[in-house]
C-alpha atoms as a PDB file:
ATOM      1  CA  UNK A   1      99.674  71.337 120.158  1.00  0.00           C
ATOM      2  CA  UNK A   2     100.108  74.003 117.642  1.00  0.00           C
ATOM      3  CA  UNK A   3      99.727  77.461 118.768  1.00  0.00           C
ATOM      4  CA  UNK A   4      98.902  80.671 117.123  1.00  0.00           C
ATOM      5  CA  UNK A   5     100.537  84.123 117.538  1.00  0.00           C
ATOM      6  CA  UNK A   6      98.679  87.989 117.662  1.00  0.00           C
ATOM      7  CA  UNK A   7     100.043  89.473 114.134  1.00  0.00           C
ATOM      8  CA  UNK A   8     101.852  92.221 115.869  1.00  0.00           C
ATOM      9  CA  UNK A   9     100.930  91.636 119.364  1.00  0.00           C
ATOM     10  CA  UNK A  10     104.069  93.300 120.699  1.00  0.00           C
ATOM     11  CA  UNK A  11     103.880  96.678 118.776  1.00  0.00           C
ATOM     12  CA  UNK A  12     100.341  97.317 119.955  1.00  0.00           C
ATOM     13  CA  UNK A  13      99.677  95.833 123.322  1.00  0.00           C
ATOM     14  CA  UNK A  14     102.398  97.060 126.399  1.00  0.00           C
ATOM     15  CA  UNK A  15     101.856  95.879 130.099  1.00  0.00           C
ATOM     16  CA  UNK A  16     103.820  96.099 132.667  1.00  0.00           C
ATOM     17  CA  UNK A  17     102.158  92.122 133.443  1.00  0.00           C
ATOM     18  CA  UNK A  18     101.060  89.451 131.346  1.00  0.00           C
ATOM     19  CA  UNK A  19      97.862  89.278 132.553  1.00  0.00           C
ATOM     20  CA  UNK A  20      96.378  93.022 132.001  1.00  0.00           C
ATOM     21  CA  UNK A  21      92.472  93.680 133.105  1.00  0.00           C
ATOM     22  CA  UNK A  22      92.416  95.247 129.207  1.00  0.00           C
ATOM     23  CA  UNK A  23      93.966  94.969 125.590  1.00  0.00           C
ATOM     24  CA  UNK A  24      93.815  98.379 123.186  1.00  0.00           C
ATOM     25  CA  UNK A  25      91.719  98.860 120.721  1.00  0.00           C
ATOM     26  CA  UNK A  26      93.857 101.210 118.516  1.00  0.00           C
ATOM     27  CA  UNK A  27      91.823 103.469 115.684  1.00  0.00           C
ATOM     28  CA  UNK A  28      93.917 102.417 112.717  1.00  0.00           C
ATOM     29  CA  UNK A  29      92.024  98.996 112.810  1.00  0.00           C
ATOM     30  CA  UNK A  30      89.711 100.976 110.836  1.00  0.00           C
ATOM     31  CA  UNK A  31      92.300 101.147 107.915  1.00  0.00           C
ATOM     32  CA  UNK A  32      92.996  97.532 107.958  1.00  0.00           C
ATOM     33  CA  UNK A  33      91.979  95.795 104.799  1.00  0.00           C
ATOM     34  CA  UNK A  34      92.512  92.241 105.566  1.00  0.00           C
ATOM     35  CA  UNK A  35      90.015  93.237 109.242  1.00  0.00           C
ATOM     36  CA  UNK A  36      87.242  94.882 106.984  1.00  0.00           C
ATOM     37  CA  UNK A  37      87.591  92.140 104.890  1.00  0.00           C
ATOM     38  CA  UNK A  38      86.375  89.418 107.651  1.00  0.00           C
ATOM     39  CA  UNK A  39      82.793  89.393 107.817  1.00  0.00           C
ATOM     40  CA  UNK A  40      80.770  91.178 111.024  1.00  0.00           C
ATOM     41  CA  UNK A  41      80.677  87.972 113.452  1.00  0.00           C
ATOM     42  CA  UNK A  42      83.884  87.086 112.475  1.00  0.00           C
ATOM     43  CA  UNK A  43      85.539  90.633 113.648  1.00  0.00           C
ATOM     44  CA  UNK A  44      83.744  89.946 116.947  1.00  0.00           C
ATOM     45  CA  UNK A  45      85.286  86.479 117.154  1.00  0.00           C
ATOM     46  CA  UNK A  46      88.550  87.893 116.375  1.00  0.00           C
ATOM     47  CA  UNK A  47      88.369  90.554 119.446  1.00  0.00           C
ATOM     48  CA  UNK A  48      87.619  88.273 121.695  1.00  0.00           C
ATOM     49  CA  UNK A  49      90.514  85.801 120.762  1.00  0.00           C
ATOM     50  CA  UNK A  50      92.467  88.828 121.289  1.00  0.00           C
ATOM     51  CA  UNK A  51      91.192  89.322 124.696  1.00  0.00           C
ATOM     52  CA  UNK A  52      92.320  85.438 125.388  1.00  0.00           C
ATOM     53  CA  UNK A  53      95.358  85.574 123.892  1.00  0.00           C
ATOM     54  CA  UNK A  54      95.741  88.620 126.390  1.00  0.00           C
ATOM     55  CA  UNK A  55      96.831  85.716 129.038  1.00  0.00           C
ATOM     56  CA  UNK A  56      99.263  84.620 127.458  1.00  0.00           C
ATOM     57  CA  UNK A  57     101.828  87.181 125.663  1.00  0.00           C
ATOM     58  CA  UNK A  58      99.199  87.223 122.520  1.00  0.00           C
ATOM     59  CA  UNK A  59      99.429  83.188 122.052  1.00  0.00           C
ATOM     60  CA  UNK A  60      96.427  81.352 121.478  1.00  0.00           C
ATOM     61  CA  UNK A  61      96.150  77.407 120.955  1.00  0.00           C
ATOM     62  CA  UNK A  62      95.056  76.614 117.253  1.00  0.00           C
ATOM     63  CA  UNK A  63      92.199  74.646 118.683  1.00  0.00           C
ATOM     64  CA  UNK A  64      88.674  75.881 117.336  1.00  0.00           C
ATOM     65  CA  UNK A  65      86.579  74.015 119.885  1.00  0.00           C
ATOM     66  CA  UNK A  66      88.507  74.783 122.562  1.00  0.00           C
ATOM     67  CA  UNK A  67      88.633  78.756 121.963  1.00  0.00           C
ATOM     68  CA  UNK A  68      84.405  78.077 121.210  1.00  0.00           C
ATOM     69  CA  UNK A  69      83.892  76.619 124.838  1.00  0.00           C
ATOM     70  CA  UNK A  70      85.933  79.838 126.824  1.00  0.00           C
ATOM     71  CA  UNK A  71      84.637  82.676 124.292  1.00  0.00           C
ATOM     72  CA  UNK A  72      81.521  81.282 124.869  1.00  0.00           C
ATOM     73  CA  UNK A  73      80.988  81.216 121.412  1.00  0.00           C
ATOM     74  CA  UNK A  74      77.566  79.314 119.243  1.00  0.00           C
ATOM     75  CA  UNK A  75      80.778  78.302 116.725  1.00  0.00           C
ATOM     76  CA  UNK A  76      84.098  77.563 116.515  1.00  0.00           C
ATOM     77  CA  UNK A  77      85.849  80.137 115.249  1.00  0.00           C
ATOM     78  CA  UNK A  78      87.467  80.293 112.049  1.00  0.00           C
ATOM     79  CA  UNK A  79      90.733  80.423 112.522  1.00  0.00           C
ATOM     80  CA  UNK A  80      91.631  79.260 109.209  1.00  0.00           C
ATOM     81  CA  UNK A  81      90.335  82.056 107.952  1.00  0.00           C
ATOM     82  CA  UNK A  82      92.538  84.445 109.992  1.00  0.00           C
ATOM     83  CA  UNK A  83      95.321  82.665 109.065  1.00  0.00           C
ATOM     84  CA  UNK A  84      94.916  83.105 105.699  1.00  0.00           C
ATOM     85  CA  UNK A  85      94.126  86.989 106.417  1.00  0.00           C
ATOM     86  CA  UNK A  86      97.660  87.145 108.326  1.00  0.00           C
ATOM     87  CA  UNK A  87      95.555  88.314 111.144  1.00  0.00           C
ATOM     88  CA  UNK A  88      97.009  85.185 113.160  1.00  0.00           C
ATOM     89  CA  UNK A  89     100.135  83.587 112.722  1.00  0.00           C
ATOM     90  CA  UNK A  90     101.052  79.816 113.164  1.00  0.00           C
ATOM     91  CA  UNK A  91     104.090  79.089 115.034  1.00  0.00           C
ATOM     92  CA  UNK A  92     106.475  75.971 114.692  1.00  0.00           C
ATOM     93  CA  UNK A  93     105.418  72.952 116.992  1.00  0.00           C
ATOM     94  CA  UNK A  94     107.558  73.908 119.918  1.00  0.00           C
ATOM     95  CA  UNK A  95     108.835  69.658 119.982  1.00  0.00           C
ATOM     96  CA  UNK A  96     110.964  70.715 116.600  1.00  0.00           C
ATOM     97  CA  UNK A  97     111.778  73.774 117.593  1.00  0.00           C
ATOM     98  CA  UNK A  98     113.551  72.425 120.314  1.00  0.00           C
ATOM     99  CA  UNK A  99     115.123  69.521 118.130  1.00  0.00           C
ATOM    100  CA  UNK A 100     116.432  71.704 115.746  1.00  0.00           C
ATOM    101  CA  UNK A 101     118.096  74.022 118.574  1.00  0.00           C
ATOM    102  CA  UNK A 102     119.337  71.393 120.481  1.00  0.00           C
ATOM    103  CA  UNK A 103     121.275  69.546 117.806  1.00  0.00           C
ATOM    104  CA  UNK A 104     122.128  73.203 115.560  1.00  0.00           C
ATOM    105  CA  UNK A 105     121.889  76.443 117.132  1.00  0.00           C
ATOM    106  CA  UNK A 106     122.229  78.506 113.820  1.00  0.00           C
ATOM    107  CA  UNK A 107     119.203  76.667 112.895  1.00  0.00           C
ATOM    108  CA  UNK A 108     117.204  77.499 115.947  1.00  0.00           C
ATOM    109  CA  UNK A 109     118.227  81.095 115.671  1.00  0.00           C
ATOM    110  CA  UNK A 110     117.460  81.896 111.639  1.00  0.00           C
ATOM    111  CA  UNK A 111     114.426  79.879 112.406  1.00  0.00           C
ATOM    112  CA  UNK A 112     112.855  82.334 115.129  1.00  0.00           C
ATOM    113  CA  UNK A 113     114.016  85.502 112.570  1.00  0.00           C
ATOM    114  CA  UNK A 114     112.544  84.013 109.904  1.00  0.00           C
ATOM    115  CA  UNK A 115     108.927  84.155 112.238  1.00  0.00           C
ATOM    116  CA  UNK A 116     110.281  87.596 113.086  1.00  0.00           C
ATOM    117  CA  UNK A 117     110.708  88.484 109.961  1.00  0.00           C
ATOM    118  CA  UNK A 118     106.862  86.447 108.533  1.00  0.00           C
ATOM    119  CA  UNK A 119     105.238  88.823 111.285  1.00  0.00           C
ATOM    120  CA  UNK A 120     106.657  91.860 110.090  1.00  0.00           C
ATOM    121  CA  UNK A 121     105.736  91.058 106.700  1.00  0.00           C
ATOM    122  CA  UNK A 122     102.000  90.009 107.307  1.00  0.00           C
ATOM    123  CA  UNK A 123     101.800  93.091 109.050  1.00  0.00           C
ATOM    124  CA  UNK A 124     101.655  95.483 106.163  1.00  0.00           C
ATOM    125  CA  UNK A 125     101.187  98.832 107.999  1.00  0.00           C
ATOM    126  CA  UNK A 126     103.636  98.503 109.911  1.00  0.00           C
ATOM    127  CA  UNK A 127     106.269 101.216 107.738  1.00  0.00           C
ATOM    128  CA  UNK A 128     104.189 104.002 108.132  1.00  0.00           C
ATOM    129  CA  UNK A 129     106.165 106.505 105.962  1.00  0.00           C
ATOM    130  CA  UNK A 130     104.562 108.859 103.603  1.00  0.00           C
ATOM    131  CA  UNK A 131     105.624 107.198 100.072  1.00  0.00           C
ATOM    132  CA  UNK A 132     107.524 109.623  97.792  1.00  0.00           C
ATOM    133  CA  UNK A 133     106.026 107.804  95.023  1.00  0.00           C
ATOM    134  CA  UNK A 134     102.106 107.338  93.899  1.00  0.00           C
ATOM    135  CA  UNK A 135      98.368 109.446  94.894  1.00  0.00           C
ATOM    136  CA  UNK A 136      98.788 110.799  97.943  1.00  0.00           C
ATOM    137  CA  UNK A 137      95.226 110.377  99.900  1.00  0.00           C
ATOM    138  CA  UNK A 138      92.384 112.818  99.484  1.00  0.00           C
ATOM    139  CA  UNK A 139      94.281 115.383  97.381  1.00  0.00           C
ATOM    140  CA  UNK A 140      97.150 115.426 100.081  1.00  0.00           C
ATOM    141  CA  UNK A 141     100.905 116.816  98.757  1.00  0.00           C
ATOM    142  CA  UNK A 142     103.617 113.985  99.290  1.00  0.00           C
ATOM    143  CA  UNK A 143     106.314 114.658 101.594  1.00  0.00           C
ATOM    144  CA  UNK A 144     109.273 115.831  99.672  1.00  0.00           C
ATOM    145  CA  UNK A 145     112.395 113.878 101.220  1.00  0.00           C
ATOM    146  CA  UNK A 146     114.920 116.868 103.370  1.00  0.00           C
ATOM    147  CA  UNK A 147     118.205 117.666 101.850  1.00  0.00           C
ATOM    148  CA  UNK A 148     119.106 117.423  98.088  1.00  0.00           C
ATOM    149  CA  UNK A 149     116.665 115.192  96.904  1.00  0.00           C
ATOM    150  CA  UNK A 150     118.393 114.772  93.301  1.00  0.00           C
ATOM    151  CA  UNK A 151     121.538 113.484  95.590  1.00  0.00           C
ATOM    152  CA  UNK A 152     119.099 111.094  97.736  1.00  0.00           C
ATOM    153  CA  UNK A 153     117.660 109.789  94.598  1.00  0.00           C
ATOM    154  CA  UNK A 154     120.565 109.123  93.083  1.00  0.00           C
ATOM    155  CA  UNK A 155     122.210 107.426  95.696  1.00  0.00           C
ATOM    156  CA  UNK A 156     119.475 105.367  96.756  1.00  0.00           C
ATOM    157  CA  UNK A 157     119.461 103.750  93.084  1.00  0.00           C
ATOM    158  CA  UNK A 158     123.213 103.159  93.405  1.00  0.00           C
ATOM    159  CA  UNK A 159     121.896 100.908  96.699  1.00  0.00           C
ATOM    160  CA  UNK A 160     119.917  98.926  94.642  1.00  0.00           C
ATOM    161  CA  UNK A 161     121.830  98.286  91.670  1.00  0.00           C
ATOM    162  CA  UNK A 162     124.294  97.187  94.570  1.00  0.00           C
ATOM    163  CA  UNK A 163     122.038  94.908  96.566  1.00  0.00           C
ATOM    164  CA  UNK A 164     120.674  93.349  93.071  1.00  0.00           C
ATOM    165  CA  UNK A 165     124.260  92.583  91.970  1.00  0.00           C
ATOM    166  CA  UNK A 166     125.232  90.693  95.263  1.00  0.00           C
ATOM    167  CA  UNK A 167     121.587  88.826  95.305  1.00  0.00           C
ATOM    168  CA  UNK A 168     121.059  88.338  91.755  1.00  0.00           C
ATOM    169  CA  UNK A 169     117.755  89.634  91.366  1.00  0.00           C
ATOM    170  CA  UNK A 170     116.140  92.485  89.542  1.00  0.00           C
ATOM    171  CA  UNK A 171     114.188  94.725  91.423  1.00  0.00           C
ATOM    172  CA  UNK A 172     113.123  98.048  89.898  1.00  0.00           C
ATOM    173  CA  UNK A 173     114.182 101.513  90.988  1.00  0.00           C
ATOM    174  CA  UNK A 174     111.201 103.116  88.692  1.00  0.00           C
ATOM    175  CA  UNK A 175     107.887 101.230  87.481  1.00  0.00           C
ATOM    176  CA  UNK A 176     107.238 101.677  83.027  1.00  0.00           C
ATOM    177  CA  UNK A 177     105.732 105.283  83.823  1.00  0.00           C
ATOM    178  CA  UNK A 178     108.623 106.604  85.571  1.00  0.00           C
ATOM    179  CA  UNK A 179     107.784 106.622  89.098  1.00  0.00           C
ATOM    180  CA  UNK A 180     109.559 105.896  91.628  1.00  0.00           C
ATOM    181  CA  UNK A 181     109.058 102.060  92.915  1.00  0.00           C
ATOM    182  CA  UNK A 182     107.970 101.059  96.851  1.00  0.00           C
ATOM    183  CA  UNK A 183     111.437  99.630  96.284  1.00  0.00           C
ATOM    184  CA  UNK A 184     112.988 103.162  95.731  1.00  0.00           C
ATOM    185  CA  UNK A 185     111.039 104.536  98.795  1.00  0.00           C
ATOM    186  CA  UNK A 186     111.836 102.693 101.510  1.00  0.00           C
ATOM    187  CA  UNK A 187     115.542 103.282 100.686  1.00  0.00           C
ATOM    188  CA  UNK A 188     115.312 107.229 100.429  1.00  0.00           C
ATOM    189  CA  UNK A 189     113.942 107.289 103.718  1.00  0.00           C
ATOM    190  CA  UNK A 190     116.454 105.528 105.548  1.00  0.00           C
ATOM    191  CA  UNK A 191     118.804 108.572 103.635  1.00  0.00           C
ATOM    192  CA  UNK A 192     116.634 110.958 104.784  1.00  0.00           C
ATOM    193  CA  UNK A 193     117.127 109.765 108.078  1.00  0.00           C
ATOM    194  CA  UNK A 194     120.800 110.437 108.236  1.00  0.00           C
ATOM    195  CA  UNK A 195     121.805 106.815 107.140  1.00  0.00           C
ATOM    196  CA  UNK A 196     124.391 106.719 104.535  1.00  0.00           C
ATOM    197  CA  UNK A 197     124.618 104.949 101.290  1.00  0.00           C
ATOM    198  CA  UNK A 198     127.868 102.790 102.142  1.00  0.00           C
ATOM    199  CA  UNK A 199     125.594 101.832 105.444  1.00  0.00           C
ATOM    200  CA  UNK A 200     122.683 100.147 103.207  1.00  0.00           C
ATOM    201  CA  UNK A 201     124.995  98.531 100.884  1.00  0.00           C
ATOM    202  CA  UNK A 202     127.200  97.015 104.012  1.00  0.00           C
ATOM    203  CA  UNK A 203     124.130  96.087 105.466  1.00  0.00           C
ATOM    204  CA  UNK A 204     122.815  94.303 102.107  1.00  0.00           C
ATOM    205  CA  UNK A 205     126.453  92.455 101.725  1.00  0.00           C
ATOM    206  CA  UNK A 206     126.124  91.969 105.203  1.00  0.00           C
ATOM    207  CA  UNK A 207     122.508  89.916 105.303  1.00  0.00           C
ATOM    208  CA  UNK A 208     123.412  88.362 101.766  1.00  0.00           C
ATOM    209  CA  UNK A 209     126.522  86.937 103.505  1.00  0.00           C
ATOM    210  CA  UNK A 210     124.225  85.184 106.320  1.00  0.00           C
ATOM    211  CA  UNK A 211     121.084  84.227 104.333  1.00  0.00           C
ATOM    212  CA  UNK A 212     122.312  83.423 100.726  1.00  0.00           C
ATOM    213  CA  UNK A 213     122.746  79.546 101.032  1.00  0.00           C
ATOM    214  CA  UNK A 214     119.059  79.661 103.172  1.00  0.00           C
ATOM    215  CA  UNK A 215     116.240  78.718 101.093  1.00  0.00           C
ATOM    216  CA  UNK A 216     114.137  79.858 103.420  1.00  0.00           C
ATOM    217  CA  UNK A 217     115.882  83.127 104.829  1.00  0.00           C
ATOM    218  CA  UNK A 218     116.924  84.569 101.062  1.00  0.00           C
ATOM    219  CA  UNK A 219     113.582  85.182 100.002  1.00  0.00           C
ATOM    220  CA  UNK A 220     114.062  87.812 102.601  1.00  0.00           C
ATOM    221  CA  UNK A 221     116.541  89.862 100.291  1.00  0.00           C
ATOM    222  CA  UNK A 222     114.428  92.173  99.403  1.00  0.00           C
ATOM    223  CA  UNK A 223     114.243  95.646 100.249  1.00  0.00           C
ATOM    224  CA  UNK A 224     111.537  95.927 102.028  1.00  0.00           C
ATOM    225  CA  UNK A 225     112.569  93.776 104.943  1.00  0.00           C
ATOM    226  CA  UNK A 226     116.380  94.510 104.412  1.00  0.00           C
ATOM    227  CA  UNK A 227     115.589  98.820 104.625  1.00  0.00           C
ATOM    228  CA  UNK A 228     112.281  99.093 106.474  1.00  0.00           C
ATOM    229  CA  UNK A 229     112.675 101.342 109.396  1.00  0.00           C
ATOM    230  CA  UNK A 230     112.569  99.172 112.369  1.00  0.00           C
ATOM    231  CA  UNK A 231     114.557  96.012 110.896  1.00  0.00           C
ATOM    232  CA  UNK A 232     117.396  98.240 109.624  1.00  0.00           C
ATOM    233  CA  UNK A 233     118.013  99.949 112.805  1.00  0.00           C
ATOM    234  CA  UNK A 234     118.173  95.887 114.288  1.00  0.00           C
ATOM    235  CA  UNK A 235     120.655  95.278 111.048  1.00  0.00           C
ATOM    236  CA  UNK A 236     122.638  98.600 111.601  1.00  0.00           C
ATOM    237  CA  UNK A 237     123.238  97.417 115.143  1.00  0.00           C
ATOM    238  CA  UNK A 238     124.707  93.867 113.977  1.00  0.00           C
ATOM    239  CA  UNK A 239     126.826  95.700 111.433  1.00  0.00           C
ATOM    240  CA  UNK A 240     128.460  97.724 114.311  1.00  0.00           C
ATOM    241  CA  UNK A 241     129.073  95.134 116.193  1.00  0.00           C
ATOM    242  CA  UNK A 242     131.111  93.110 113.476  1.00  0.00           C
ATOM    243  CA  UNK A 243     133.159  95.785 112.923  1.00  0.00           C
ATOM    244  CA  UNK A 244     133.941  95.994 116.617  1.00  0.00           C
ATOM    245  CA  UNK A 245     135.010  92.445 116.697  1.00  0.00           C
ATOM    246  CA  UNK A 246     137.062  92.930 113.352  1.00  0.00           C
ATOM    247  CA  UNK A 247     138.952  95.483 115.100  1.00  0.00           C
ATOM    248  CA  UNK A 248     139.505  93.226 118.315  1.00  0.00           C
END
């Protein structure tokens, strides 16, 4: 049996059981595009799976007939279509999981970041940072990054030339106009927070050492997952810890 996964389920929803009387219903739902895309019955089935999957740690069988029968639904619902929204998010048949963990553990382990790591990605909301780059909504100023912003700017595109010399690949620090890329953004923040340049680069040598000879993991070289905020503070912690070993 193949079971589904909550996009998210574990940023939104915090019990202190897995079996809460009630699931949150947060506002920015409102913002989503890929929920205002789903037609009206459709959102309804979708709040009720959420309900179900409230039993079990936001899991839900992939198993239209059988979710029809305890929604007490008049049809299935389509779950193919959520899929395809990211709203829900297969996971591997637990049998080959298990397979692959039992007979290579590095395998087991880059295969449950790797779902991570899909999750965080079909969740695109999920860096909520004020871009430096583009319209800012409804006549809005941009946030102007703290500090010397000529130094932050400059530094951050020294990170990229960096991580697109030890991945091979191309990514742009400004689009044709001039502007400053998503690519650009995400790594001035992480300088705005305090990080430093020679921390992004180790941490792009770092998860280029690990994923590079992955087919499936190096198509996570990219920016976006390697400096969004809650992944690099997860990276940054690895990166300690092999220099603590290094000097053991």
């Amino acid at each position: 049996m193949r079971y589904l996964r909550i996009r998210n389920w574990s940023e939104f929803q915090h019990y202190k059981d897995r079996d809460p009387p009630w699931i949150k219903l947060h506002r920015t739902l409102l913002a989503d595009y890929e929920f205002s895309r789903l037609q009206d019955a459709s959102k309804a089935h979708l709040m009720l799976i959420w309900l179900f999957a409230s039993q079990a740690n936001g899991r839900i069988p992939d198993d239209p007939e059988f979710l029809r029968d305890k929604l007490s639904l008049k049809r299935p619902p389509d779950l193919k279509s959520f899929i395809e929204q990211g709203l829900l998010i297969p996971e591997q048949d637990a049998s080959k999981v298990l397979q692959t963990g039992a007979s290579n553990p590095l395998a087991l382990a880059r295969s449950r970041e790797a779902e991570a790591e899909a999750e965080a990605e079909a969740y695109k909301a999920s860096e909520t940072e004020t871009p430096l780059s583009g319209s800012p909504p409804d006549g809005a100023q941009p946030e102007s990054p703290k500090g010397n912003g000529r130094t932050n700017t400059a530094e951050a595109e020294s990170v990229l030339e960096y991580l697109n010399r030890v991945t091979g690949h191309t990514y742009r620090f400004r689009n044709p106009a001039g502007k400053l890329t998503p690519n650009a953004d995400v790594i001035i923040h992480r300088l705005k927070e305090g990080y430093t340049g020679e921390q992004l680069r180790e941490v792009a040598m770092l998860k280029a050492d690990q994923w590079r000879g992955d087919e499936k993991m190096s198509t996570f070289l990219r920016p976006e997952t390697l400096f969004c905020k809650k992944k690099f503070a997860t990276y940054i912690g690895e990166l300690e810890l092999e220099h603590e070993e290094r000097a053991t």
